[in-house]
N, C-alpha and C. Protein backbone atom coordinates (compact mmCIF):
# COMPACT_ATOMS: atom_id res chain seq x y z
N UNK A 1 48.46 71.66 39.11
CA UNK A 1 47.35 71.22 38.24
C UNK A 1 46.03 71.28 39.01
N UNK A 2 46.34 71.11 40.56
CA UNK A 2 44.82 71.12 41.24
C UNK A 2 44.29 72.24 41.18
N UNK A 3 45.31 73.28 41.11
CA UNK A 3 44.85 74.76 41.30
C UNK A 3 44.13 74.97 40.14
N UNK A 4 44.40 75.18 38.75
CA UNK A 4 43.78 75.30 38.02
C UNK A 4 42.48 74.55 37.77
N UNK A 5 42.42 73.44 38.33
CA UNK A 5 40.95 72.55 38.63
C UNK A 5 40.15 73.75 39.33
N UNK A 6 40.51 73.60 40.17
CA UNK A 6 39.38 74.70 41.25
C UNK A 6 39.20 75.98 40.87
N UNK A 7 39.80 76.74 39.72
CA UNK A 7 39.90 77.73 39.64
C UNK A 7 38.23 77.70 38.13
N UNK A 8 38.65 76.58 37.39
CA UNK A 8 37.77 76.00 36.52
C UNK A 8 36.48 76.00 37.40
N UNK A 9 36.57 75.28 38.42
CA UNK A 9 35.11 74.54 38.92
C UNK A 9 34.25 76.19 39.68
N UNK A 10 35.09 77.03 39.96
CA UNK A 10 34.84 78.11 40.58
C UNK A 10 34.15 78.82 39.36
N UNK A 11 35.04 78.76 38.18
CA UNK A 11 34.58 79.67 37.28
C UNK A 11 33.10 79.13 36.47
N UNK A 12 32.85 77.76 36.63
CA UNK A 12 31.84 77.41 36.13
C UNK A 12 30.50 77.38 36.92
N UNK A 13 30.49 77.65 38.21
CA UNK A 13 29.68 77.85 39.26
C UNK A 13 29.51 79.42 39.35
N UNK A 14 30.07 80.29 38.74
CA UNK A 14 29.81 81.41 38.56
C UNK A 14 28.88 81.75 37.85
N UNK A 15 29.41 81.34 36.21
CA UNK A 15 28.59 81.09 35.18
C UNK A 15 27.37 80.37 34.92
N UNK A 16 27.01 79.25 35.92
CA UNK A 16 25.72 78.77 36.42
C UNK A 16 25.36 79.57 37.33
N UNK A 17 25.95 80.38 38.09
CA UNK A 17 24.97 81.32 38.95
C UNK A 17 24.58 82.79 38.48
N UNK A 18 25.12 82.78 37.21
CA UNK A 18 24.68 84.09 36.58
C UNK A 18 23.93 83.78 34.99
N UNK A 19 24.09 82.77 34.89
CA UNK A 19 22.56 81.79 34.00
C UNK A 19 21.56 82.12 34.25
N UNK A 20 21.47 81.43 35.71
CA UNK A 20 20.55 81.30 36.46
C UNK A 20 19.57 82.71 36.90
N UNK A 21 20.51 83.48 37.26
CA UNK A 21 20.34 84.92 37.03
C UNK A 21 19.29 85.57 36.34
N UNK A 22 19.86 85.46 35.54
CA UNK A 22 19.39 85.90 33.97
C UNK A 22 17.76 85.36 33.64
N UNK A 23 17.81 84.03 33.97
CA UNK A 23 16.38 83.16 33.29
C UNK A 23 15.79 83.61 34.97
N UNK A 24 15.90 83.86 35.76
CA UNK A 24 14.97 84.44 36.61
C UNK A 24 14.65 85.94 36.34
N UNK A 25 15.57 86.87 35.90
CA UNK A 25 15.35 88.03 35.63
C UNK A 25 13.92 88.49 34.81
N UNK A 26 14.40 87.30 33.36
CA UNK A 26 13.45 87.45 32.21
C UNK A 26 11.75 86.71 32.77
N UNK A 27 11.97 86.01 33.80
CA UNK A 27 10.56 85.34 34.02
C UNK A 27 9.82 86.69 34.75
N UNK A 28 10.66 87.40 35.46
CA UNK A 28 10.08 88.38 36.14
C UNK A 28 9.71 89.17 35.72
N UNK A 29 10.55 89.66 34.56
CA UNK A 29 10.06 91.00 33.40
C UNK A 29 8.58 90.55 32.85
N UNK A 30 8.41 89.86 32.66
CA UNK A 30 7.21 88.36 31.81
C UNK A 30 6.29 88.76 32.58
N UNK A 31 6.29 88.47 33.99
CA UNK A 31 5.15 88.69 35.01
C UNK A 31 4.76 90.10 35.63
């Protein structure tokens, strides 16, 4: 069960780091 925890917390730190990504991308296109 832990494994699948970390596998979650991994996958959601991905997905905040490719958010994140993204809304920097578009500020840059902007400028």
């Amino acid at each position: 069960m832990q494994i699948t925890r970390a596998m979650e917390m991994v996958a959601r730190a991905k997905i905040n780091k490719v958010q994140k990504g993204l809304k920097f991308v578009r500020l840059y296109e902007r400028a």
